[in-house]
PDB file of N, CA and C in Angstrom:
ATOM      1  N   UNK A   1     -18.618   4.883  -4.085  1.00  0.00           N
ATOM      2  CA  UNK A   1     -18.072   3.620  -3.662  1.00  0.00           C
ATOM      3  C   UNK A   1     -19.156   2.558  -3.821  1.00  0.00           C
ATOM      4  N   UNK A   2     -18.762   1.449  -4.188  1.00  0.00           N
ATOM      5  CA  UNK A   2     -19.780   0.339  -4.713  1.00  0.00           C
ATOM      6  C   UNK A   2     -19.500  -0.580  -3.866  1.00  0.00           C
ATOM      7  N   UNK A   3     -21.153  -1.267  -3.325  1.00  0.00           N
ATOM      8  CA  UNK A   3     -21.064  -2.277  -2.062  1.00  0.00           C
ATOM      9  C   UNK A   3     -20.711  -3.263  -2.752  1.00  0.00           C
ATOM     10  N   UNK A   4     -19.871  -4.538  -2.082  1.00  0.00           N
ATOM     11  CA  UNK A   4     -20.155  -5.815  -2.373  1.00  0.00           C
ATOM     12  C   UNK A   4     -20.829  -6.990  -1.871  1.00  0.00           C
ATOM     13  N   UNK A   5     -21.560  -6.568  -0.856  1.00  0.00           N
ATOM     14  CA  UNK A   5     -22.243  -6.991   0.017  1.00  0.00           C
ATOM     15  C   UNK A   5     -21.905  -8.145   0.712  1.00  0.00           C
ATOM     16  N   UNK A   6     -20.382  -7.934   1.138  1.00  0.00           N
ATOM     17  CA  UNK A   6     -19.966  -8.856   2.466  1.00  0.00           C
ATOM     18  C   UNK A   6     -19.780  -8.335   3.417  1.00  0.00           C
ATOM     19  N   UNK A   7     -20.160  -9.151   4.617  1.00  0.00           N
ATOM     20  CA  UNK A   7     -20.750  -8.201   5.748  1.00  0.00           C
ATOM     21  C   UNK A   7     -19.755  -8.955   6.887  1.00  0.00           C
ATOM     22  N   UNK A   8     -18.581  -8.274   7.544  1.00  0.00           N
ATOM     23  CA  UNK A   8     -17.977  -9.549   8.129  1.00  0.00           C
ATOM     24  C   UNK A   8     -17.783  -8.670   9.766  1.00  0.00           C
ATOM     25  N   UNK A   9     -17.521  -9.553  10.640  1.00  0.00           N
ATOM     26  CA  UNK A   9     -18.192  -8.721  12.308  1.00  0.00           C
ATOM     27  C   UNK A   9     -16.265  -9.011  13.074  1.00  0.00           C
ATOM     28  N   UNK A  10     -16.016  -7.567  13.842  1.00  0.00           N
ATOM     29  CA  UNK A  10     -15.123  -7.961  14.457  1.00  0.00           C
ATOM     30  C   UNK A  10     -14.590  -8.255  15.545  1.00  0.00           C
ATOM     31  N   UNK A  11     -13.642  -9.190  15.478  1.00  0.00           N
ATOM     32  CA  UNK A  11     -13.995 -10.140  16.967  1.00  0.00           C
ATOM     33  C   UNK A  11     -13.204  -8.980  18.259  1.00  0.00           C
ATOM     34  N   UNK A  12     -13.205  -9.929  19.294  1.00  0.00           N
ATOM     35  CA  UNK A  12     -12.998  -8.897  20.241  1.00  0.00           C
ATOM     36  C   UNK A  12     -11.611  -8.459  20.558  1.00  0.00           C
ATOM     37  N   UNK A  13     -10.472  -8.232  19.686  1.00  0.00           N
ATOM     38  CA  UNK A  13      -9.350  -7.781  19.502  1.00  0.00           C
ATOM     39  C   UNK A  13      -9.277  -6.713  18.497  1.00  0.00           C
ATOM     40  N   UNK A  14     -10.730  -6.286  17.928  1.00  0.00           N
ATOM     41  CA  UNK A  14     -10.582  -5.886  17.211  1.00  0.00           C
ATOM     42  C   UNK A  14     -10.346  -5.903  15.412  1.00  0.00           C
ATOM     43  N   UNK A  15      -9.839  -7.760  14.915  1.00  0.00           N
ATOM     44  CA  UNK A  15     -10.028  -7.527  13.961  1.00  0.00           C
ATOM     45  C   UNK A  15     -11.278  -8.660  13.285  1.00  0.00           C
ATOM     46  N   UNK A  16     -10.808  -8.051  11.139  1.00  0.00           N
ATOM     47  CA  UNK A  16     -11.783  -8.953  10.696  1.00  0.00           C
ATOM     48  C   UNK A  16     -11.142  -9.485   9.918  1.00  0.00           C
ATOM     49  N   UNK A  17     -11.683 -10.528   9.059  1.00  0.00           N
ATOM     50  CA  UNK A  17     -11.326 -11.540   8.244  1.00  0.00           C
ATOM     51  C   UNK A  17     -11.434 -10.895   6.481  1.00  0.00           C
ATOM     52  N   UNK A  18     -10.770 -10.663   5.695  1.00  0.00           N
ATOM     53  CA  UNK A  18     -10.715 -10.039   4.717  1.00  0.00           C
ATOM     54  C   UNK A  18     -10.855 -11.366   3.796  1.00  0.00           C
ATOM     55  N   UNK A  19     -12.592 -11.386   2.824  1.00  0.00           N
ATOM     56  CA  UNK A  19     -12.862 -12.423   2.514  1.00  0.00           C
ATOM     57  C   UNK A  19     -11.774 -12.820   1.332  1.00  0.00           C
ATOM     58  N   UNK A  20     -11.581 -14.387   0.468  1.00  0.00           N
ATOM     59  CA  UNK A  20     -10.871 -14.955  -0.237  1.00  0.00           C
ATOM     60  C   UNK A  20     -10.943 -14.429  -1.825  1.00  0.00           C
ATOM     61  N   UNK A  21     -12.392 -13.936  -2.086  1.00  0.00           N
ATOM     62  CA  UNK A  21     -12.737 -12.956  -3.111  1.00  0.00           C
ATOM     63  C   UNK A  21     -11.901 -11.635  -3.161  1.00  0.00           C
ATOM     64  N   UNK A  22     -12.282 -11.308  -2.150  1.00  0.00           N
ATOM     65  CA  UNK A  22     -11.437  -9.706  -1.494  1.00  0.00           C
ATOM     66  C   UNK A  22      -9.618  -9.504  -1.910  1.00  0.00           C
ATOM     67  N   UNK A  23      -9.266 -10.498  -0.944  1.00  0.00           N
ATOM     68  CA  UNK A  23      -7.629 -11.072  -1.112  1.00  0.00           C
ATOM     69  C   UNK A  23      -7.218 -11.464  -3.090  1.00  0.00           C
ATOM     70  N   UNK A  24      -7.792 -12.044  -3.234  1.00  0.00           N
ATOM     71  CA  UNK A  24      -7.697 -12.453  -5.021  1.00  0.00           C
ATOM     72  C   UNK A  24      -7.719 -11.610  -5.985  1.00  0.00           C
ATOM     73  N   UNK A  25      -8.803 -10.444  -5.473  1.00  0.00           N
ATOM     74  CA  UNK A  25      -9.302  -9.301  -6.521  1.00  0.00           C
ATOM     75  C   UNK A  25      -7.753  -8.732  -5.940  1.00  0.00           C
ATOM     76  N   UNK A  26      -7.630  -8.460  -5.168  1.00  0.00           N
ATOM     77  CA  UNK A  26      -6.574  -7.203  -5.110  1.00  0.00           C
ATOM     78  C   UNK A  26      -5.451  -7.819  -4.907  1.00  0.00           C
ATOM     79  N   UNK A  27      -4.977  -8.871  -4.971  1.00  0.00           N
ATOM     80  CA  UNK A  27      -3.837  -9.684  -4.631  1.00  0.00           C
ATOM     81  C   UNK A  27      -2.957  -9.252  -3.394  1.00  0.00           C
ATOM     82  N   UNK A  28      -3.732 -10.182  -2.321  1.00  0.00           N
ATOM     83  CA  UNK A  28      -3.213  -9.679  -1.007  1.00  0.00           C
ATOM     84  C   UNK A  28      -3.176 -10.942  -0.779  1.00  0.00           C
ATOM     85  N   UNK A  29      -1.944 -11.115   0.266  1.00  0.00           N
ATOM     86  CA  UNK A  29      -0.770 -12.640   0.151  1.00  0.00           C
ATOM     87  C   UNK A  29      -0.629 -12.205   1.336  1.00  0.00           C
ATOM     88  N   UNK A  30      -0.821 -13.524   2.281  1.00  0.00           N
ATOM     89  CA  UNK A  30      -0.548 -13.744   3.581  1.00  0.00           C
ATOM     90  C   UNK A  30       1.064 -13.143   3.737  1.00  0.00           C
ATOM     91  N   UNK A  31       0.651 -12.116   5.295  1.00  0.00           N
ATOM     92  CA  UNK A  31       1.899 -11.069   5.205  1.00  0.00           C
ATOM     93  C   UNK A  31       1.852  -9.822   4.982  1.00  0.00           C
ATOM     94  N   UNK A  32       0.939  -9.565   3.643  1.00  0.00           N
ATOM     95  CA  UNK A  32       1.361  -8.371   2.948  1.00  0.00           C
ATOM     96  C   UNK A  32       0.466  -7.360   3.794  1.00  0.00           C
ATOM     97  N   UNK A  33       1.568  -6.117   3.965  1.00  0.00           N
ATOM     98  CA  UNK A  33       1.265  -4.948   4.681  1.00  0.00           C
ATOM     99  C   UNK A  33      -0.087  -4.342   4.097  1.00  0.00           C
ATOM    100  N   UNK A  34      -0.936  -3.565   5.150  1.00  0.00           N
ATOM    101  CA  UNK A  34      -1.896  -2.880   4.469  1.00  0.00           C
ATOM    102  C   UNK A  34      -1.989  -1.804   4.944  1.00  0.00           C
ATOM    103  N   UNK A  35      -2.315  -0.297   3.991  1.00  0.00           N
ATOM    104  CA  UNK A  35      -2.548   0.766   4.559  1.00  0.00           C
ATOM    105  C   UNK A  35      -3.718   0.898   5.514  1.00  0.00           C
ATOM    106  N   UNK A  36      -3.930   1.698   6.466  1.00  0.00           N
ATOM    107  CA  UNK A  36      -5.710   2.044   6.892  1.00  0.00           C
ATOM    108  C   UNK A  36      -6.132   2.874   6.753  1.00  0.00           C
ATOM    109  N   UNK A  37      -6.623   3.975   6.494  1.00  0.00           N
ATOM    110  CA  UNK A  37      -6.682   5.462   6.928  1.00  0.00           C
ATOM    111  C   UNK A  37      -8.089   5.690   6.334  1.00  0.00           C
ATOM    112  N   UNK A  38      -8.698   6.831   6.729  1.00  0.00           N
ATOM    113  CA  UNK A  38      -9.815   7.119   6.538  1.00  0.00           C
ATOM    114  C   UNK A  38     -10.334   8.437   5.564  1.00  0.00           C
ATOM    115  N   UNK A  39     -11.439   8.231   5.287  1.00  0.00           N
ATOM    116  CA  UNK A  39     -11.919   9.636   4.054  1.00  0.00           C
ATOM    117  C   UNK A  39     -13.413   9.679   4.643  1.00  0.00           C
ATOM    118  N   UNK A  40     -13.440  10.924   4.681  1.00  0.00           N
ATOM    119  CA  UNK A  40     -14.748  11.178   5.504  1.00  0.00           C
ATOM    120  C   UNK A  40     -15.264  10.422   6.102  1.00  0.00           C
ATOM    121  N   UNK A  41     -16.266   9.195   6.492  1.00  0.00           N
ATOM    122  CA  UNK A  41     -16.975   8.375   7.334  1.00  0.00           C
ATOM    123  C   UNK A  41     -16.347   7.236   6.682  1.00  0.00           C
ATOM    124  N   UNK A  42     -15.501   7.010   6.072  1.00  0.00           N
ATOM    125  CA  UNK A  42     -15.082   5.663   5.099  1.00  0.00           C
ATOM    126  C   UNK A  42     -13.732   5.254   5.966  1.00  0.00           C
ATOM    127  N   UNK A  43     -13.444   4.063   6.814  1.00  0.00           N
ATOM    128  CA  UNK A  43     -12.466   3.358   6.575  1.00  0.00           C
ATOM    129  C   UNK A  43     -11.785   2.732   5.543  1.00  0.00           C
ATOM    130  N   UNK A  44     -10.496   2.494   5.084  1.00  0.00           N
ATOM    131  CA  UNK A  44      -9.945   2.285   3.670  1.00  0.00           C
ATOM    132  C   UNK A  44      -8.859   1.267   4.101  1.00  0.00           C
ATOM    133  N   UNK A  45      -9.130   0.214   3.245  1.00  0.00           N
ATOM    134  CA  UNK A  45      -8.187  -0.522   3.470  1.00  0.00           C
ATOM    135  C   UNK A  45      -7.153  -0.724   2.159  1.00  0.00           C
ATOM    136  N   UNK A  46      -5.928  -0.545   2.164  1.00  0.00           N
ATOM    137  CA  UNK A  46      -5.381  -0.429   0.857  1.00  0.00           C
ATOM    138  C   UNK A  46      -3.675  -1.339   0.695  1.00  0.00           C
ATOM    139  N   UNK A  47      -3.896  -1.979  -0.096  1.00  0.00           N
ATOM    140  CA  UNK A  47      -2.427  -2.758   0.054  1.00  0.00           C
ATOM    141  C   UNK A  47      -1.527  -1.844  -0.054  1.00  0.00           C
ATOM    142  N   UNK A  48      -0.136  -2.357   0.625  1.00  0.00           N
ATOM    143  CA  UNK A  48       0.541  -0.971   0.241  1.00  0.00           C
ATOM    144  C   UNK A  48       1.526  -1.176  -0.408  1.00  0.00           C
ATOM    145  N   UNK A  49       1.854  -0.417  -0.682  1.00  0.00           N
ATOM    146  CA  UNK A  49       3.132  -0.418  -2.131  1.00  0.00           C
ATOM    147  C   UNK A  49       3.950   0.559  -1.864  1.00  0.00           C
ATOM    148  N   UNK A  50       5.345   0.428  -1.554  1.00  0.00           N
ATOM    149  CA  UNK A  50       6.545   1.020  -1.091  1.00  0.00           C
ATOM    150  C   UNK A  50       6.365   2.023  -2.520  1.00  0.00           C
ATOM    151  N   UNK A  51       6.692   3.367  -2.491  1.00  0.00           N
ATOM    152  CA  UNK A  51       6.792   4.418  -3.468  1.00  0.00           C
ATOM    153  C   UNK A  51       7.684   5.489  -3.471  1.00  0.00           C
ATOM    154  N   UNK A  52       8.767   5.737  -4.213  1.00  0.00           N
ATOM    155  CA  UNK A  52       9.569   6.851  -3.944  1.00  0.00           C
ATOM    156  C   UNK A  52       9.306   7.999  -2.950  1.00  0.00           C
ATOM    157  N   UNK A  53      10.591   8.577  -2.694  1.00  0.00           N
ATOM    158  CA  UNK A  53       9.990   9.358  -1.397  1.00  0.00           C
ATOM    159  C   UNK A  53      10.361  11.456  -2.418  1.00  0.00           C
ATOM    160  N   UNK A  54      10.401  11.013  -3.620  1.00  0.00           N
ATOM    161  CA  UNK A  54      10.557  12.516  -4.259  1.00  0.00           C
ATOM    162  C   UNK A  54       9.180  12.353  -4.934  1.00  0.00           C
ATOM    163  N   UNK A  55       9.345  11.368  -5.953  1.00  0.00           N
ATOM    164  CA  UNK A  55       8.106  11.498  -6.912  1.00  0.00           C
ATOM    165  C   UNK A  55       6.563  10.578  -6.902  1.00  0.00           C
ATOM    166  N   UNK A  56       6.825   9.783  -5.645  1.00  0.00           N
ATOM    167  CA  UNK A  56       5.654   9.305  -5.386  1.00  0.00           C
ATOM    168  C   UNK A  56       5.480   7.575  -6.356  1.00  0.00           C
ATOM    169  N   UNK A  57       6.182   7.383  -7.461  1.00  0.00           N
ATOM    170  CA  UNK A  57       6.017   6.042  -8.421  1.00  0.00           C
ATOM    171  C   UNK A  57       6.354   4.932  -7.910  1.00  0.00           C
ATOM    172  N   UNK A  58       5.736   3.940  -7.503  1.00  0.00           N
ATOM    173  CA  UNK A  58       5.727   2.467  -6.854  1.00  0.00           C
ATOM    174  C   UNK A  58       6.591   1.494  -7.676  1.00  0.00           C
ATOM    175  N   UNK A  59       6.859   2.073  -8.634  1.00  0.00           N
ATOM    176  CA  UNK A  59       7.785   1.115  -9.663  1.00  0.00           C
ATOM    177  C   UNK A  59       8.947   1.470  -9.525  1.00  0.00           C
ATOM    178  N   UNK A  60       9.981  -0.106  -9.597  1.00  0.00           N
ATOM    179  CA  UNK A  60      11.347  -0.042  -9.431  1.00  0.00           C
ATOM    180  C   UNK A  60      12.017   0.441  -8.051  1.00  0.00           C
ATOM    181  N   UNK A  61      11.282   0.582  -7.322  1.00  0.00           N
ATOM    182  CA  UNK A  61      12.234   0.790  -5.682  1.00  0.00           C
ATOM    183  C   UNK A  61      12.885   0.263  -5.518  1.00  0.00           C
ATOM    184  N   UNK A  62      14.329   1.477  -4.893  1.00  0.00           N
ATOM    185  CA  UNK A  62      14.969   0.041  -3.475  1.00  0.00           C
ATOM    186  C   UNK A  62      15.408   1.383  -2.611  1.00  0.00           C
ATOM    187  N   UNK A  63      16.063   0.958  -1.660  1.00  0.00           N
ATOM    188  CA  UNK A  63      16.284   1.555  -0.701  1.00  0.00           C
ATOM    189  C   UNK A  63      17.651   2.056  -0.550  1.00  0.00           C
ATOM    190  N   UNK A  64      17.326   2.926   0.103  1.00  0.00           N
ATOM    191  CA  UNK A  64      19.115   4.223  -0.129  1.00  0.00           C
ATOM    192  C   UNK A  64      18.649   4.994   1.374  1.00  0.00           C
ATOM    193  N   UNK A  65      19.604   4.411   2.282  1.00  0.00           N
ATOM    194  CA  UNK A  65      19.892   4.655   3.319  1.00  0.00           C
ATOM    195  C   UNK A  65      18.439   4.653   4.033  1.00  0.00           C
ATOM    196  N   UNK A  66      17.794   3.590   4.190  1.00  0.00           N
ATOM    197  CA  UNK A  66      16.380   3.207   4.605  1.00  0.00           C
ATOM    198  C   UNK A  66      15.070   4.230   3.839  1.00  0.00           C
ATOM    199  N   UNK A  67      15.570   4.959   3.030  1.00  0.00           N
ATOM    200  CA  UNK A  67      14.304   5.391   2.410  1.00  0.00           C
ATOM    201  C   UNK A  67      14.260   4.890   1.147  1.00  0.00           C
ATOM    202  N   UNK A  68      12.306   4.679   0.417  1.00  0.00           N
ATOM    203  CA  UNK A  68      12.590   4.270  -0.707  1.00  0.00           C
ATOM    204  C   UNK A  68      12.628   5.372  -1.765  1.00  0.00           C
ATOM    205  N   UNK A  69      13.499   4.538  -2.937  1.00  0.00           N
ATOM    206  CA  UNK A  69      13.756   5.858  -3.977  1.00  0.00           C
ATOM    207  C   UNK A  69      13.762   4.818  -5.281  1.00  0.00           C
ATOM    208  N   UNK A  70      13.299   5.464  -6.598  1.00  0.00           N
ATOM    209  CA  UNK A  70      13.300   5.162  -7.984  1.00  0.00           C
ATOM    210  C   UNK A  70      14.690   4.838  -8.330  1.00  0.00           C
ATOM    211  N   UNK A  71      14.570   4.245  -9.412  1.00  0.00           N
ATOM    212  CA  UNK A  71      15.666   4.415  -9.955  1.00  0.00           C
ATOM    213  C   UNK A  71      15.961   5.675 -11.093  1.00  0.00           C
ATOM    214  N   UNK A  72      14.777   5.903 -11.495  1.00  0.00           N
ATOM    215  CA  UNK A  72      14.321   7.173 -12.069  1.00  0.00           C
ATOM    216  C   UNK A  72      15.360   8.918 -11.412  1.00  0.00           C
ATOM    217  N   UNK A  73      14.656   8.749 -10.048  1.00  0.00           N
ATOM    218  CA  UNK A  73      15.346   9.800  -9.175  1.00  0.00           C
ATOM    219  C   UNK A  73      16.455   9.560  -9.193  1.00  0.00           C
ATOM    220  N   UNK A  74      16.967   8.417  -8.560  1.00  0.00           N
ATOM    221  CA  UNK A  74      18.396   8.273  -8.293  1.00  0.00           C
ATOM    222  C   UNK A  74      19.049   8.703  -9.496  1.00  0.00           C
ATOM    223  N   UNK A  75      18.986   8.358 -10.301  1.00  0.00           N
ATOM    224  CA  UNK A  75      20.026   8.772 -11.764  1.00  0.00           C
ATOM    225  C   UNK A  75      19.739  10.098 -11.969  1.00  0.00           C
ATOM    226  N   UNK A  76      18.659  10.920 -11.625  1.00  0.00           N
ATOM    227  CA  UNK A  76      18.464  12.535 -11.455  1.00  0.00           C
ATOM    228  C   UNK A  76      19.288  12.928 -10.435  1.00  0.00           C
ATOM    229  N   UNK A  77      19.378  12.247  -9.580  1.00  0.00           N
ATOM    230  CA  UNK A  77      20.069  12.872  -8.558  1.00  0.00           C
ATOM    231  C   UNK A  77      21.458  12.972  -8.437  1.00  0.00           C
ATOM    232  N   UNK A  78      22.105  11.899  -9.175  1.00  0.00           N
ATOM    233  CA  UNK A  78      23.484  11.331  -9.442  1.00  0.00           C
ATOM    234  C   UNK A  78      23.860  12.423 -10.327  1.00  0.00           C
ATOM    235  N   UNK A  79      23.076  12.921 -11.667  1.00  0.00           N
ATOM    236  CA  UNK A  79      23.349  13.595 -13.044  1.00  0.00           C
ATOM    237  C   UNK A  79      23.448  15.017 -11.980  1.00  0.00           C
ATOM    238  N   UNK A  80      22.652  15.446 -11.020  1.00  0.00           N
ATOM    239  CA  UNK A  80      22.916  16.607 -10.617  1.00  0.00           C
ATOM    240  C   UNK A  80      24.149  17.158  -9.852  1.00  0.00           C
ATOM    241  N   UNK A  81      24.454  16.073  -9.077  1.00  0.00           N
ATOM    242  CA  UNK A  81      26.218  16.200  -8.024  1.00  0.00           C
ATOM    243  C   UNK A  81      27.213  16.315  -9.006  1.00  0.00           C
ATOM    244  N   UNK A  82      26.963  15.792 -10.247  1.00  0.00           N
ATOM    245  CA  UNK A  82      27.992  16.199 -11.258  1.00  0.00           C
ATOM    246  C   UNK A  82      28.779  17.881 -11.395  1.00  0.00           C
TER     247      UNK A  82
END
């Protein structure tokens, strides 16, 4: 993992300010959800991206009965009830 050497402190609620560099590189838009979770001593912060719930691909979602699904799957899944 490669530093970028911004160093930002968090206030007493707990959070921090995710610098304007930061937000731009990864295109994060006031609002947008973020994952958190951790890998060994590493906090991770990761935008998140709604992804099928069979094959895992972030492209083309929508939702079928509150879960997300491809359109990929769905037409697998349709060709199979046949």
């Amino acid at each position: 993992m490669k530093s970028i050497g911004i160093v930002r402190k968090v206030d007493e609620l707990g959070r921090i300010v995710l610098p304007i560099e930061l937000r731009r590189k990864f295109d994060i838009e006031e609002k947008d959800a973020l994952e958190i979770y951790t890998e060994d001593d590493c906090i991770i912060l990761k935008k998140y991206e709604p992804s099928c719930i069979f094959c895992g691909d972030a492209k083309d979602i929508f939702q079928f009965n509150g879960k997300n699904i491809c359109h990929s799957c769905a037409k697998t899944i349709g060709n199979s009830s046949k």
